[in-house]
N, C-alpha and C. Protein backbone atom coordinates (compact mmCIF):
# COMPACT_ATOMS: atom_id res chain seq x y z
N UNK A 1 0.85 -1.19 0.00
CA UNK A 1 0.00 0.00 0.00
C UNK A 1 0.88 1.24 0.00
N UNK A 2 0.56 2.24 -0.86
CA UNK A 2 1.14 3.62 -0.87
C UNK A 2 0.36 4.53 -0.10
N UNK A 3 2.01 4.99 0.65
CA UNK A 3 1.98 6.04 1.30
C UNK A 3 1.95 7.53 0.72
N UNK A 4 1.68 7.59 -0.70
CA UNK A 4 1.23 8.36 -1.11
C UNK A 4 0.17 9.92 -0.64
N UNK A 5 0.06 10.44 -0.59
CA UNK A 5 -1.60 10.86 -0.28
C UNK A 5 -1.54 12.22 -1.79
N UNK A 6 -2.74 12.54 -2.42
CA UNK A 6 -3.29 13.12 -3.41
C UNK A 6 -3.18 14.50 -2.69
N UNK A 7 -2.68 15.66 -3.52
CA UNK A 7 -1.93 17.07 -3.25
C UNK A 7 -3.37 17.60 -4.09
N UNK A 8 -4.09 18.32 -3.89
CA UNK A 8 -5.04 19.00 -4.03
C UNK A 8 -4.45 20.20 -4.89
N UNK A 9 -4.80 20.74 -6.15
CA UNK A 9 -4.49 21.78 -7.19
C UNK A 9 -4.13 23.34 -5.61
N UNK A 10 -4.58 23.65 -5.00
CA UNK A 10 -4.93 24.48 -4.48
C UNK A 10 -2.74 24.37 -3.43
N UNK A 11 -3.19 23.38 -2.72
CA UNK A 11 -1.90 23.05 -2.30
C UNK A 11 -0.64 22.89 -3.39
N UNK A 12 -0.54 22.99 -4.12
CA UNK A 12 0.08 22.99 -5.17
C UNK A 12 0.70 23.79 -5.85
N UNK A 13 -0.23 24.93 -5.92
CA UNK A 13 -0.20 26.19 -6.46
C UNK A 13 0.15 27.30 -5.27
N UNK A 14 0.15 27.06 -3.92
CA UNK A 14 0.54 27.88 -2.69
C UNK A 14 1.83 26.95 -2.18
N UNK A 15 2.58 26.22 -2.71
CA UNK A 15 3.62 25.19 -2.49
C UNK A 15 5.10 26.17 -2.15
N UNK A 16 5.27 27.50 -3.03
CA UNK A 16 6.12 28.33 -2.98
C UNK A 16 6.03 29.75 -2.87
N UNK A 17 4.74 29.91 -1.46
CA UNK A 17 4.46 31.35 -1.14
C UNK A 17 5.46 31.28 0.06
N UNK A 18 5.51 32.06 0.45
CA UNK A 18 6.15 32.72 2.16
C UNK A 18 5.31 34.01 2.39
N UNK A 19 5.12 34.19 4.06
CA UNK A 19 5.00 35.10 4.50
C UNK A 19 5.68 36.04 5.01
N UNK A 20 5.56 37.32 4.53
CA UNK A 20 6.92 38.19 4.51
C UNK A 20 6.58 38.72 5.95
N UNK A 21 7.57 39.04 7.28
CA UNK A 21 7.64 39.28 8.08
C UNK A 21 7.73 40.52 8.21
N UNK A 22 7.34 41.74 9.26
CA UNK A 22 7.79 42.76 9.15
C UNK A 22 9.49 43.23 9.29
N UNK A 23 9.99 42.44 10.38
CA UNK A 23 11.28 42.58 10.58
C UNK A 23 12.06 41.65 9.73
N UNK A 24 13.29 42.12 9.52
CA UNK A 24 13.84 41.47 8.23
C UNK A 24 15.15 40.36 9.27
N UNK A 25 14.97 39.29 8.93
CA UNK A 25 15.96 37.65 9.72
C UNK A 25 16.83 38.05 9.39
N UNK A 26 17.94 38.85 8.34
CA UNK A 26 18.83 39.30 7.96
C UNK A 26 19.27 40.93 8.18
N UNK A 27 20.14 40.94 9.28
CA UNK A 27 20.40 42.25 9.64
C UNK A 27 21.54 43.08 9.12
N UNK A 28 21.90 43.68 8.73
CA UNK A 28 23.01 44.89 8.05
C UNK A 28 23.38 45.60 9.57
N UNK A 29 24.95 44.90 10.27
CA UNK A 29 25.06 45.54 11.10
C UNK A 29 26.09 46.91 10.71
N UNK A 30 26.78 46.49 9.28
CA UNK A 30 28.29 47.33 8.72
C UNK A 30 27.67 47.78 7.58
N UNK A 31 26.96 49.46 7.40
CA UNK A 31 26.40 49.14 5.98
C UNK A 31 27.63 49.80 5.12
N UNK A 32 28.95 50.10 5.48
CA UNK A 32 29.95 50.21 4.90
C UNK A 32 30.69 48.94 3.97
N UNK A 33 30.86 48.32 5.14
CA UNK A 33 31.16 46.83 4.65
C UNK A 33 29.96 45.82 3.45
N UNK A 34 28.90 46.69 3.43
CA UNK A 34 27.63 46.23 2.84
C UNK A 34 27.97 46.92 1.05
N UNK A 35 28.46 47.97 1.43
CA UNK A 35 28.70 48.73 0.09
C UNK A 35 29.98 48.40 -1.16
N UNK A 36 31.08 47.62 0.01
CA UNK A 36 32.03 46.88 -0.61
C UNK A 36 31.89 45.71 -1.31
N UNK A 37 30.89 44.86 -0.26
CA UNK A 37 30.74 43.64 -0.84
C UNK A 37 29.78 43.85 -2.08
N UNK A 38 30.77 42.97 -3.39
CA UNK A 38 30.50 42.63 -4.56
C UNK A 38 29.52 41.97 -4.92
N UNK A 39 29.66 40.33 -4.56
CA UNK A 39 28.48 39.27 -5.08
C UNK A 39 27.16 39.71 -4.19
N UNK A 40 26.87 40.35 -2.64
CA UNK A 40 25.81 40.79 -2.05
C UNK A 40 24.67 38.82 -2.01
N UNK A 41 25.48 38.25 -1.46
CA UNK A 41 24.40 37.06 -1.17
C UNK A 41 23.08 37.32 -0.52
N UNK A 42 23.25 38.11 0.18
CA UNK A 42 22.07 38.16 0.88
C UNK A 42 20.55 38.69 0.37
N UNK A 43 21.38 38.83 -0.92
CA UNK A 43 19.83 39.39 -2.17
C UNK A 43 19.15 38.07 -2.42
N UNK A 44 19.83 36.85 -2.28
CA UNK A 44 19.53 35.73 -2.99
C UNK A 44 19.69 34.49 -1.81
N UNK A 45 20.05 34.54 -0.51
CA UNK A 45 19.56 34.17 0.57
C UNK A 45 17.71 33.72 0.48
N UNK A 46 17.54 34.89 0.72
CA UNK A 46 15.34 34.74 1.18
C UNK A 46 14.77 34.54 -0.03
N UNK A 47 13.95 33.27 0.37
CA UNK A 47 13.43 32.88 -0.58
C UNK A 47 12.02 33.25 -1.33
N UNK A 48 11.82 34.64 -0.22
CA UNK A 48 10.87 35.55 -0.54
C UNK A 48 11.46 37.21 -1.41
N UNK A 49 12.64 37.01 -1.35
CA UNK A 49 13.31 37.92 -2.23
C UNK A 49 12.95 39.02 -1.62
N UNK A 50 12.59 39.00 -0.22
CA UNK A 50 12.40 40.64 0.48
C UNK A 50 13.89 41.69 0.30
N UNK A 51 14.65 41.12 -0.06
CA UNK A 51 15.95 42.22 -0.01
C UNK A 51 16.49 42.71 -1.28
N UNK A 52 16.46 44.08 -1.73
CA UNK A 52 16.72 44.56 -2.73
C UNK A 52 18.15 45.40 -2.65
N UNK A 53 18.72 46.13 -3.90
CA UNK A 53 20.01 46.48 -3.97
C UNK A 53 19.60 48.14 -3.40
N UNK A 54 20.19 48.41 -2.70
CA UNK A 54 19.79 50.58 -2.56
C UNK A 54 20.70 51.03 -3.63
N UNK A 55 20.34 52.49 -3.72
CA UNK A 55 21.09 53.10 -4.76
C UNK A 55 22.30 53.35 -4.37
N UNK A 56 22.39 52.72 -3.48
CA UNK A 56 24.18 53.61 -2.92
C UNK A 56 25.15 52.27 -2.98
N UNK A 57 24.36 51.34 -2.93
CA UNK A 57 25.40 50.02 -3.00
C UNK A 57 24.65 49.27 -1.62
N UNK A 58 23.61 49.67 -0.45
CA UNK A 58 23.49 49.07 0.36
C UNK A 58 22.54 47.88 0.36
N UNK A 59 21.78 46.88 0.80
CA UNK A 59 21.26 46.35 0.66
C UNK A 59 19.70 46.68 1.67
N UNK A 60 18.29 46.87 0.88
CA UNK A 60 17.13 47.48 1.78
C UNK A 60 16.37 46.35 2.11
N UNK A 61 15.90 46.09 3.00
CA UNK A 61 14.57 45.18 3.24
C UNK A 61 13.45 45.45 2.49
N UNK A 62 12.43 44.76 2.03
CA UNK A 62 11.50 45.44 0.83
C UNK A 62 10.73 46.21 1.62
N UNK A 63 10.41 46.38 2.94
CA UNK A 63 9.49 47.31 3.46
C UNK A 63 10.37 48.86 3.57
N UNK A 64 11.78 48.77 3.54
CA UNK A 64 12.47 50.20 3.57
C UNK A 64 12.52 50.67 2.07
N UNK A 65 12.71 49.76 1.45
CA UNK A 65 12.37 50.47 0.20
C UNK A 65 11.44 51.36 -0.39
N UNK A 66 10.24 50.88 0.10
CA UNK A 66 8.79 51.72 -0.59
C UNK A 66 9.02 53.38 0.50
């Protein structure tokens, strides 16, 4: 017997949401050291993509951005 069980269209389609938190799990304690670093992983860390590039080189949480 399979241990299977049937994934409902609905579950399926919400399989790769997240809920975006107000406070951001990823903190910028050096935003000097933030401006140096090149590759910036931490854009591509969250898998909700809350973190964007600032215009200065720093990295914003998507709620500091707007």
């Amino acid at each position: 017997m399979s241990l299977e069980r049937k994934i409902i269209i609905e579950e399926r389609l919400n399989s790769n949401a997240w809920d975006v938190d107000q406070r951001p799990h990823i903190r910028i304690i050096d935003p000097d050291q933030c401006r140096k670093c090149d590759k910036k992983p931490c854009l591509y860390l969250c898998p909700a993509r809350c973190y964007t590039p600032g215009p200065d080189g720093t990295v914003l949480f998507s709620h500091e951005a707007a």
